[in-house]
Protein backbone atom coordinates (compact mmCIF):
# COMPACT_ATOMS: atom_id res chain seq x y z
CA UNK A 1 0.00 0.00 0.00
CA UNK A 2 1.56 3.75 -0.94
CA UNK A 3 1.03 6.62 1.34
CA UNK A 4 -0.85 8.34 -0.54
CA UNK A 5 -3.75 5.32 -0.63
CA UNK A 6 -4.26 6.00 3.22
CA UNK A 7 -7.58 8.58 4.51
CA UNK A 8 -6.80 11.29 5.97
CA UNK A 9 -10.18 10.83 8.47
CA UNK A 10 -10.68 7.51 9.63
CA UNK A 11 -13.84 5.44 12.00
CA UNK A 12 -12.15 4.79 15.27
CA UNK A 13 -13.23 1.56 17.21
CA UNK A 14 -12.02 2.21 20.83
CA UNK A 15 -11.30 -0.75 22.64
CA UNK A 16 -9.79 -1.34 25.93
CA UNK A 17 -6.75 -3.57 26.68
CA UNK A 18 -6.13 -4.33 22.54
CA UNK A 19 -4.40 -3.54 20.16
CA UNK A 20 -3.23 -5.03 16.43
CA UNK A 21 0.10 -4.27 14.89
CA UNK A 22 1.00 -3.57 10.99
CA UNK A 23 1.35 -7.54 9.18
CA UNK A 24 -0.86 -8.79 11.82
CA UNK A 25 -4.21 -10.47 11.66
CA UNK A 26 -7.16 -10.18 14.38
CA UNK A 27 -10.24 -11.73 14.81
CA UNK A 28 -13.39 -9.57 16.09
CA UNK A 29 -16.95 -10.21 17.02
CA UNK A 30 -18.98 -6.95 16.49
CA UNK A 31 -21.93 -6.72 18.22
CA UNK A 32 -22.47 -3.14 19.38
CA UNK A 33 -25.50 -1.33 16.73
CA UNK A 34 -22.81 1.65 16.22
CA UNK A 35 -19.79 -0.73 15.31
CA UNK A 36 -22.19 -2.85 13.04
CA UNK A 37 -22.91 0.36 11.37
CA UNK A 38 -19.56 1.56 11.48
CA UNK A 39 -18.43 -1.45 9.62
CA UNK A 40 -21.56 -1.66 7.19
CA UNK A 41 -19.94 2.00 6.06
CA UNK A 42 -16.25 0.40 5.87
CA UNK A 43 -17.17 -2.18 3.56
CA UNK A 44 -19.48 0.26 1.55
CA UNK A 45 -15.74 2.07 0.96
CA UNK A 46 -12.26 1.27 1.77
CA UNK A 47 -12.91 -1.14 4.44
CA UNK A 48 -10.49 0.63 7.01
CA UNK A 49 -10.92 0.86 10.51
CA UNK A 50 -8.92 2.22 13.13
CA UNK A 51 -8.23 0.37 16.48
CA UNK A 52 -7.24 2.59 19.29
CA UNK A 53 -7.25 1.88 22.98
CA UNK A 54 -9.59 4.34 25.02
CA UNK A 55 -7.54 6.05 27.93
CA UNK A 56 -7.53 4.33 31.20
CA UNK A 57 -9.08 7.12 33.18
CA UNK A 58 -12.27 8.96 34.21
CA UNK A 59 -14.54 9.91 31.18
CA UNK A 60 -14.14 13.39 29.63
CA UNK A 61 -17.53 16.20 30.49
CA UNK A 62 -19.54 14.47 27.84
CA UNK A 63 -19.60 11.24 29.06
CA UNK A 64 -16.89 9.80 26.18
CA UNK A 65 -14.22 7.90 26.77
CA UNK A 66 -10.75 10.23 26.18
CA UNK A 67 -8.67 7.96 23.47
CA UNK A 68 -5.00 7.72 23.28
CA UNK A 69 -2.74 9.46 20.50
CA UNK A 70 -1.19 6.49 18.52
CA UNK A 71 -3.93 3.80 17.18
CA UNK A 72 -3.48 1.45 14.25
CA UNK A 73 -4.96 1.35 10.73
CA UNK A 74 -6.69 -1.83 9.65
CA UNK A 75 -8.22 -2.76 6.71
CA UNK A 76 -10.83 -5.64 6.82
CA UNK A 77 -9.88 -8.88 5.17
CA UNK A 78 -12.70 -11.12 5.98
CA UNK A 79 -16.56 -10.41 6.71
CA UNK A 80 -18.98 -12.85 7.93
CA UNK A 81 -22.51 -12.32 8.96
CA UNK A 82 -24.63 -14.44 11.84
CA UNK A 83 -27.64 -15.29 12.14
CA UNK A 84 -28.32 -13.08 15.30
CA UNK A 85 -27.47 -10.20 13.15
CA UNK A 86 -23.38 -9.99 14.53
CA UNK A 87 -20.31 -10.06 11.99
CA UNK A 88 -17.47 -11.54 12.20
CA UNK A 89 -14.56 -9.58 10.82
CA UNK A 90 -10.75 -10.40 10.43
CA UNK A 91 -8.87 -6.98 10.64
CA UNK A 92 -5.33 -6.89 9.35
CA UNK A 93 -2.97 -4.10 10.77
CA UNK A 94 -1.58 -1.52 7.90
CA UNK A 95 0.29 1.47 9.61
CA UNK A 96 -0.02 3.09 12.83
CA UNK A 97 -1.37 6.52 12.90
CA UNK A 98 -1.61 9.74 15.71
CA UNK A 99 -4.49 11.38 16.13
CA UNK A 100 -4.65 15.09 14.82
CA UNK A 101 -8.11 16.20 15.93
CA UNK A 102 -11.30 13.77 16.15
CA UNK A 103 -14.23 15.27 13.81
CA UNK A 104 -17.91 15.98 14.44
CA UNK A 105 -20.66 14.00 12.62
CA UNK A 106 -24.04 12.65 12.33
CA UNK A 107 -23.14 9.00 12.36
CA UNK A 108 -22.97 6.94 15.82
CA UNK A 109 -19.65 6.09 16.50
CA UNK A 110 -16.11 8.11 16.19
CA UNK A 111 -14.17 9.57 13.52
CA UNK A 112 -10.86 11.16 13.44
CA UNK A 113 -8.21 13.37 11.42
CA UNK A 114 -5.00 11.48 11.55
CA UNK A 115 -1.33 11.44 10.65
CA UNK A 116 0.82 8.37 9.49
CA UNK A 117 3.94 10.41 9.03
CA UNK A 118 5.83 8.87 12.24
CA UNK A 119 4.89 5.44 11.59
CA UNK A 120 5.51 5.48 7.36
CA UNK A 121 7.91 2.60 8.38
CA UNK A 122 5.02 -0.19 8.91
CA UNK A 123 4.03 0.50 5.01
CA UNK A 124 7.45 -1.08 4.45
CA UNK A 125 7.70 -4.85 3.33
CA UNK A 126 11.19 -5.22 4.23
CA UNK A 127 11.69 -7.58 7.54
CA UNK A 128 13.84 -6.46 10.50
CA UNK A 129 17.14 -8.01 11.27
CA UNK A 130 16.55 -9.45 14.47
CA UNK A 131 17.71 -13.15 15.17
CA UNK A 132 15.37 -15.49 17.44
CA UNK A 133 18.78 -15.99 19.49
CA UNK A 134 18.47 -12.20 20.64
CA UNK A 135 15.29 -13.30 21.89
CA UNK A 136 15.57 -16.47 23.87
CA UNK A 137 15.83 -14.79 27.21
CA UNK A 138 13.09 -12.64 26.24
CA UNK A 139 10.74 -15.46 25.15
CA UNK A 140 11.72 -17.72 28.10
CA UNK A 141 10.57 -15.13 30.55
CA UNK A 142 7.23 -14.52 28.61
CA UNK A 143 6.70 -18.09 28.35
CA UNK A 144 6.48 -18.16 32.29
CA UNK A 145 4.34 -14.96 32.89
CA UNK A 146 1.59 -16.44 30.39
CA UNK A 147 1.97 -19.75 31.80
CA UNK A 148 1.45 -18.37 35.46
CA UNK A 149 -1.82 -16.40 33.77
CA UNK A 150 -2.81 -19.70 32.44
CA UNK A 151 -2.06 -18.45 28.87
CA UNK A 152 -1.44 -20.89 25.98
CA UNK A 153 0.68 -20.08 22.96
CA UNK A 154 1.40 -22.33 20.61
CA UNK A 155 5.51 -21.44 20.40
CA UNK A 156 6.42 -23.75 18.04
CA UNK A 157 3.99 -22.38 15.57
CA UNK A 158 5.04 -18.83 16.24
CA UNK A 159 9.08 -19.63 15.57
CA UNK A 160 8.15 -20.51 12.37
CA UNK A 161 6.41 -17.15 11.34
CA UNK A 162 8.95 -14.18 10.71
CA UNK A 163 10.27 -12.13 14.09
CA UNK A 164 8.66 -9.13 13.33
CA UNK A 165 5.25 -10.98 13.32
CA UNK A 166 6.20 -13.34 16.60
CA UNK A 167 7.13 -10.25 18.60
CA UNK A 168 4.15 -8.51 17.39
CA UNK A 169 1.88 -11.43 18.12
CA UNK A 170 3.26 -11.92 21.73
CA UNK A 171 2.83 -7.77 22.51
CA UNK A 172 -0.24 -8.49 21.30
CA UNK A 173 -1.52 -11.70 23.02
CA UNK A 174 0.33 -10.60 26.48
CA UNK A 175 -0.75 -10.36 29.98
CA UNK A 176 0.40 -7.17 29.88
CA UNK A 177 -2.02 -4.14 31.07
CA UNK A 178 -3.52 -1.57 28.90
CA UNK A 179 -0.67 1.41 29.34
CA UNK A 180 2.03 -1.36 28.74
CA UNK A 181 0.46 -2.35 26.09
CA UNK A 182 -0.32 0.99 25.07
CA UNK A 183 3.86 1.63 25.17
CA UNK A 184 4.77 -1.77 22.83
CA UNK A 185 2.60 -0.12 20.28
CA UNK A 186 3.94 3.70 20.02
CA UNK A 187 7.35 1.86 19.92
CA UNK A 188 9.21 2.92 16.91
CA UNK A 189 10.42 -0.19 15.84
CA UNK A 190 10.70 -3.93 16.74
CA UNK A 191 14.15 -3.25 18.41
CA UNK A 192 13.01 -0.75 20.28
CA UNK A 193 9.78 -2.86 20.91
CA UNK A 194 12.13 -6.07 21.74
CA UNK A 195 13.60 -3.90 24.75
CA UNK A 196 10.65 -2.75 25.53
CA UNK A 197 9.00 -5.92 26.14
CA UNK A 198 12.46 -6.85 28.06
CA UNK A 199 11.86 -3.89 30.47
CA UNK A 200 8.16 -4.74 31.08
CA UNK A 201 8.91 -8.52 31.76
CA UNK A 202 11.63 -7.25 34.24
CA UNK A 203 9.00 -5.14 36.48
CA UNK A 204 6.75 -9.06 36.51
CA UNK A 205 9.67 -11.08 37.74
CA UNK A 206 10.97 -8.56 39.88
CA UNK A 207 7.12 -8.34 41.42
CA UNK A 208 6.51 -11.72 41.41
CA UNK A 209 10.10 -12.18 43.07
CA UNK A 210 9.16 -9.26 45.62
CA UNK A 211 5.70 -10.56 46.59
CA UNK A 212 7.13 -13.82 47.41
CA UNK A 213 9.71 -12.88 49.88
CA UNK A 214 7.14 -11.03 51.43
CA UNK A 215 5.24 -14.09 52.14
């Protein structure tokens, strides 16, 4: 996809404790009347969406949820409707983008101006030099946090899919909370995100180490 192929003002589908990454794939379940409709008008058009994770804090005067800066473009790859009346979308991630204002309109859910011109990296197809031996200390460590959160990953599946899209899936998939999260996603690139991930594990063990000598 070219720069000049992305909207300038995009739907925004705020959702708590999730995000997607560029050259990943998601699965949703939309249920809500103004995210049916929201993806009835995708579909109707370019069949992007952006994901963004709403701020974890009080609600702003008028009752809506304040959203942070940095979301992620998706474009819808796969549509499915139920019986019930829900759809069942697969969302794959495109670029990441930073909100520049969000717009006023008629419809029912959120729109917003946006700007891709930090993150015109993700548009590249080009993988990142990282080798899986950089990361075995990193993966053994996340192996035991999702473990002890009763998490199951299939890791054997996931060493055979290119780094960028392992490291991408784990920050994705993690126990992590909603600002960590939040912090693996603004991350420039998958270096930076590698360390990042690194410095988040190191707060768990440390806690978990900490909370059992206090026992």
């Amino acid at each position: 996809m070219k720069k000049e192929e992305l909207p300038n003002t995009i739907s925004v589908f705020p959702l708590s404790n999730f995000i997607i990454f560029p050259k990943t794939t998601v699965p949703l379940n939309i249920f809500e009347p103004r995210y049916i409709e929201m993806i009835n008008d995708s579909m109707k058009t370019n069949k992007f969406i952006g994901m963004i994770q709403p701020k974890n804090i009080k609600k702003n005067e008028t009752n809506i949820s304040i959203l942070h800066q940095v979301g992620c473009l998706g474009k819808i790859t796969s549509f499915k409707e139920t019986d019930d009346g829900r759809y069942f979308i697969d969302l794959k991630g495109i670029i990441r983008f930073k909100i520049l204002e969000e717009t006023k309109s008629d419809k029912s859910y959120r729109e917003c101006k946006v700007s891709y011109e930090d993150y015109l990296n993700d548009l590249n197809q080009k993988k990142e030099d990282l080798k899986f031996s950089d990361l075995e200390l990193i993966f053994k460590d996340l192996k035991t946090l999702f473990e002890k959160r009763g998490f199951i990953i299939n890791w054997k599946a996931l060493e055979k899919q290119s780094l960028d899209e392992t490291i991408n899936a784990l920050a994705m998939a993690s126990p992590f909370s909603l600002e960590e999260k939040q912090v693996l996603l603004e991350a420039k690139n998958l270096d930076i995100r590698k360390n990042k991930i690194a410095e988040i594990l190191s707060t768990y063990t440390f806690d978990e180490y900490h909370n059992t000598t206090l026992q």
